[in-house]
Protein backbone atom coordinates (compact mmCIF):
# COMPACT_ATOMS: atom_id res chain seq x y z
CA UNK A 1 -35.05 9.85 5.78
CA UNK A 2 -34.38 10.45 1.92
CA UNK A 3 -30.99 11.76 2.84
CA UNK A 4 -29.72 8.47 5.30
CA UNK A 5 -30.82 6.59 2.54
CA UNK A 6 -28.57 8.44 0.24
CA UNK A 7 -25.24 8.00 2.88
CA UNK A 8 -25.98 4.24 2.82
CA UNK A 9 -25.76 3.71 -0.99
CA UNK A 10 -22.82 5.68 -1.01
CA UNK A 11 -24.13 9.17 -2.32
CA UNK A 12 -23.19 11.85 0.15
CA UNK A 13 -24.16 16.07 0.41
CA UNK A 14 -21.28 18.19 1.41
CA UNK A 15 -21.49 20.92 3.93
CA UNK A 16 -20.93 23.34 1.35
CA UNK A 17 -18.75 25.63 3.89
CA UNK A 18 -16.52 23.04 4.53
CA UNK A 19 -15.44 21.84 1.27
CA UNK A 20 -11.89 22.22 0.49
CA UNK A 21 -10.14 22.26 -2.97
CA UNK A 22 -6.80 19.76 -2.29
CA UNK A 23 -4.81 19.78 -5.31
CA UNK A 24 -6.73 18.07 -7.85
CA UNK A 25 -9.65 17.35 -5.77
CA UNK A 26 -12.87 18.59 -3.48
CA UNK A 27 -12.78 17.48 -0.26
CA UNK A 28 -15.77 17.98 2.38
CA UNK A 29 -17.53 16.58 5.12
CA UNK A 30 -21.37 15.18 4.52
CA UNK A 31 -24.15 17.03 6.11
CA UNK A 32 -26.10 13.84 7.43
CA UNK A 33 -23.89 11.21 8.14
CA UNK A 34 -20.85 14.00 9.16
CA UNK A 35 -18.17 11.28 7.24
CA UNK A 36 -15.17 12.70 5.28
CA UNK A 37 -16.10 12.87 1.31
CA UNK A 38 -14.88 13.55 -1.60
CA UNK A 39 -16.09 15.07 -5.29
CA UNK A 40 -15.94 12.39 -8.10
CA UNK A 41 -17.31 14.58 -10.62
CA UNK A 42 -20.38 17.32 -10.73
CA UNK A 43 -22.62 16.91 -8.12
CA UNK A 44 -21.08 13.11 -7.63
CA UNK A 45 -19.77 12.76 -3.96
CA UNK A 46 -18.60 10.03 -2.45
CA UNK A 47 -16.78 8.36 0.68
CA UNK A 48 -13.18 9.23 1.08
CA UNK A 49 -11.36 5.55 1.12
CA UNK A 50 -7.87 6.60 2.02
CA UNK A 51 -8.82 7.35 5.59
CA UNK A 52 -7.69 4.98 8.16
């Protein structure tokens, strides 16, 4: 329940053997709500915006 409540604020988990390094960025997928995230900083993910 912690962890939904997490997605809907906008602070995601990865699925740590799906993150990808693209360039100048992490890229992943989050392990509750399964969207496409990205790395802001240290332990700071976040929603990918550039999806369509």
């Amino acid at each position: 329940m912690f962890n939904n409540l997490l997605c809907m604020i906008n602070r995601h988990r990865p699925t740590r053997n799906k993150v990808r390094h693209r360039g100048n960025t992490y890229t992943s997928v989050c392990r509750y709500c399964h969207h496409e995230i990205e790395r802001r900083r240290a332990k700071v993910w976040v929603r990918r915006k550039d999806l369509p």
